[in-house]
C-alpha atoms as a PDB file:
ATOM      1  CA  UNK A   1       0.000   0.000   0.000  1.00  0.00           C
ATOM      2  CA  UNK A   2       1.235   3.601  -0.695  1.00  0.00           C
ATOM      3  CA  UNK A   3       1.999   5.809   1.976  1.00  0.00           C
ATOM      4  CA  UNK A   4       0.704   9.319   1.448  1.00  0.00           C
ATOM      5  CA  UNK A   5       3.451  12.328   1.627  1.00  0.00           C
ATOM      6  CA  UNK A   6       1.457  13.605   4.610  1.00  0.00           C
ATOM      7  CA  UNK A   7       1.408  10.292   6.596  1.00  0.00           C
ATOM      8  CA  UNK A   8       5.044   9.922   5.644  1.00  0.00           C
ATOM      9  CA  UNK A   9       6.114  13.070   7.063  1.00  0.00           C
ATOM     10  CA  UNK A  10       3.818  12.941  10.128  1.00  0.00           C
ATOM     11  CA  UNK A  11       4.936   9.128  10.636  1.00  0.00           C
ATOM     12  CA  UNK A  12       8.638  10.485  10.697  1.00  0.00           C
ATOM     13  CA  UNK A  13       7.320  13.064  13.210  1.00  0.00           C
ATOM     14  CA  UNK A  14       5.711  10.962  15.586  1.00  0.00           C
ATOM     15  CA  UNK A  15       9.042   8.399  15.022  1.00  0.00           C
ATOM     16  CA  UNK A  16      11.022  11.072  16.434  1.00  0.00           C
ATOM     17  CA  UNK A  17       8.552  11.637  19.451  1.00  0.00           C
ATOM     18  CA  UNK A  18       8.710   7.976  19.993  1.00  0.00           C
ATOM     19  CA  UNK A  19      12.530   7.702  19.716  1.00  0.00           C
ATOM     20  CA  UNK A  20      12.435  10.568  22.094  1.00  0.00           C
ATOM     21  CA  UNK A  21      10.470   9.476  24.796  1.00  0.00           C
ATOM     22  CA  UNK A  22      12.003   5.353  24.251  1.00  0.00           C
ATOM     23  CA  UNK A  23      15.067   6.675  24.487  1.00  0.00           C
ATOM     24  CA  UNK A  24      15.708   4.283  21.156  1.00  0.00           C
ATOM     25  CA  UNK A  25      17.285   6.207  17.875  1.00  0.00           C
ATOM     26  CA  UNK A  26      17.324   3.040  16.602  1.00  0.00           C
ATOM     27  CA  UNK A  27      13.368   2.894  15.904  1.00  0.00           C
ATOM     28  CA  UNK A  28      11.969   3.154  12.444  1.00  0.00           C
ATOM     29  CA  UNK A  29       8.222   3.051  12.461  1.00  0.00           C
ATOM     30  CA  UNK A  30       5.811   1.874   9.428  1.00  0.00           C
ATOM     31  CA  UNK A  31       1.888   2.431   9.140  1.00  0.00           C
ATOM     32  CA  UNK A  32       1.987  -1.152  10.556  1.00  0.00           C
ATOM     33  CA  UNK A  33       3.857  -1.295  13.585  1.00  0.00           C
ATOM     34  CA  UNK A  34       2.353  -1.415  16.431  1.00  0.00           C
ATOM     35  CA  UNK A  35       3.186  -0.461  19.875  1.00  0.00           C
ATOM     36  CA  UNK A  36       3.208  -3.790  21.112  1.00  0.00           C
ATOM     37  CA  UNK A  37       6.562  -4.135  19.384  1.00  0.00           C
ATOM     38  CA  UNK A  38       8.147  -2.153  21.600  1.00  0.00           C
ATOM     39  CA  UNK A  39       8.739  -3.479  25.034  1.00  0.00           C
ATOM     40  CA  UNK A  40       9.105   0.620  26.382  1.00  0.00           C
ATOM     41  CA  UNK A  41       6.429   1.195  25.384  1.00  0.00           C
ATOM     42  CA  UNK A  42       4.542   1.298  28.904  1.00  0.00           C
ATOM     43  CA  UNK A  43       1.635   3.172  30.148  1.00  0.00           C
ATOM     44  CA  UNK A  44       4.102   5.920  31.518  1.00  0.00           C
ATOM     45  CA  UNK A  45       5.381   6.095  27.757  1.00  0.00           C
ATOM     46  CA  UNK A  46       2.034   6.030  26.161  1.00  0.00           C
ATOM     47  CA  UNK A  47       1.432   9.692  28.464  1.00  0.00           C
ATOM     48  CA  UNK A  48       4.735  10.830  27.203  1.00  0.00           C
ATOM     49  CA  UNK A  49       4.317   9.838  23.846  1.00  0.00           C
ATOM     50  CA  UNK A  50       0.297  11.725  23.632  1.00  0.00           C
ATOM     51  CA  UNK A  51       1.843  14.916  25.117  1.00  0.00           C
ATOM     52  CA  UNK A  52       4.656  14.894  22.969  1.00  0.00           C
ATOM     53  CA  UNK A  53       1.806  14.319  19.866  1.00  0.00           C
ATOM     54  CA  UNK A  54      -0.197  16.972  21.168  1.00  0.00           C
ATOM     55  CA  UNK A  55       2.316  19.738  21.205  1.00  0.00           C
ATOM     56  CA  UNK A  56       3.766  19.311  17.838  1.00  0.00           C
ATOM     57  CA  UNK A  57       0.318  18.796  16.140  1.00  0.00           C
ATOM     58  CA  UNK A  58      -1.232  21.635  18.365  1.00  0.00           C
ATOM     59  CA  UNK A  59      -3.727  19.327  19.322  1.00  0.00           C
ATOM     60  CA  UNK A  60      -5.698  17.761  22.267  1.00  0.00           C
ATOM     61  CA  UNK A  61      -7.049  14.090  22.820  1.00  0.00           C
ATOM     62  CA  UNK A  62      -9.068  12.315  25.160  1.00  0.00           C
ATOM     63  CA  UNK A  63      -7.443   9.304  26.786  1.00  0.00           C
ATOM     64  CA  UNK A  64     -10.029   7.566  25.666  1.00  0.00           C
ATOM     65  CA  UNK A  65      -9.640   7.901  21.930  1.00  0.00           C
ATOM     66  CA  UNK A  66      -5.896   7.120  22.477  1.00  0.00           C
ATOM     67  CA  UNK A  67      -7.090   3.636  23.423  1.00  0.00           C
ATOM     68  CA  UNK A  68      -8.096   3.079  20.096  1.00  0.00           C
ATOM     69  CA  UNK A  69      -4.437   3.600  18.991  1.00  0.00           C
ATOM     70  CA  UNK A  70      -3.258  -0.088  17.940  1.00  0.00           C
ATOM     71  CA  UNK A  71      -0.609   0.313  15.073  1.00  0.00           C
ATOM     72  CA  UNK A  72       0.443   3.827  13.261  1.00  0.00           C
ATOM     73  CA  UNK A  73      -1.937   3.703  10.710  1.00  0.00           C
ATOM     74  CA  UNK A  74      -4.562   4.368  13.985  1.00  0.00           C
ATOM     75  CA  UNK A  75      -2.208   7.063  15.501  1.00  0.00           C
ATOM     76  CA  UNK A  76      -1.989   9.161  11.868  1.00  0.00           C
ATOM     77  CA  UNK A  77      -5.657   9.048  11.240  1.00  0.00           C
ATOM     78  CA  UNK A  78      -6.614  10.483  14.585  1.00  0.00           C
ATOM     79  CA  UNK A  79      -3.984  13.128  14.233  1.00  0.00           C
ATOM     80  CA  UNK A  80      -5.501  13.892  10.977  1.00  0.00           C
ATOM     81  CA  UNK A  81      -8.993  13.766  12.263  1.00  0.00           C
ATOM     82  CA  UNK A  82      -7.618  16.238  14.641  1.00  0.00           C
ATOM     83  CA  UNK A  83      -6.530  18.544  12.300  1.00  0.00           C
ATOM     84  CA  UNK A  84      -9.118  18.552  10.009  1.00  0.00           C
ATOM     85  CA  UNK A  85     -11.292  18.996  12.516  1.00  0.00           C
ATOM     86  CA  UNK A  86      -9.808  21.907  14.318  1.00  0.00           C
END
């Protein structure tokens, strides 16, 4: 499947947030990974990694439609709905 310029770029922005808050400059997301694959990837870092998502996009969630969140592809589109919404 074809990744979309704007996913790509917002997938490498969230990949830096990630890499950030893991502490891991070794991670290279796709639209399919998941943050199951990442054994850092806590409930502490899933707080870290929101916030950090919020204040680049400019953006606010509910914790409740982060649960949703399963692989990238999930994280992009509500970052998108965000913004199209706002």
């Amino acid at each position: 499947m074809r990744v979309s310029t704007m996913n790509q770029t917002m997938l490498k922005e969230i990949e830096s947030i990630i890499r950030d808050v893991l502490d891991d400059a070794t991670i290279q997301l796709r639209e399919e990974s998941s943050p199951m694959e990442f054994e850092a990837w806590d409930s502490i870092a899933h707080v870290h990694i929101l916030v950090g998502i919020e204040n680049r996009f400019g953006i606010k969630f509910e914790l409740r439609e982060t649960q949703q969140w399963v692989d990238m592809r999930s994280i992009l589109e509500s970052v998108k709905g965000k913004l199209e919404a706002a």
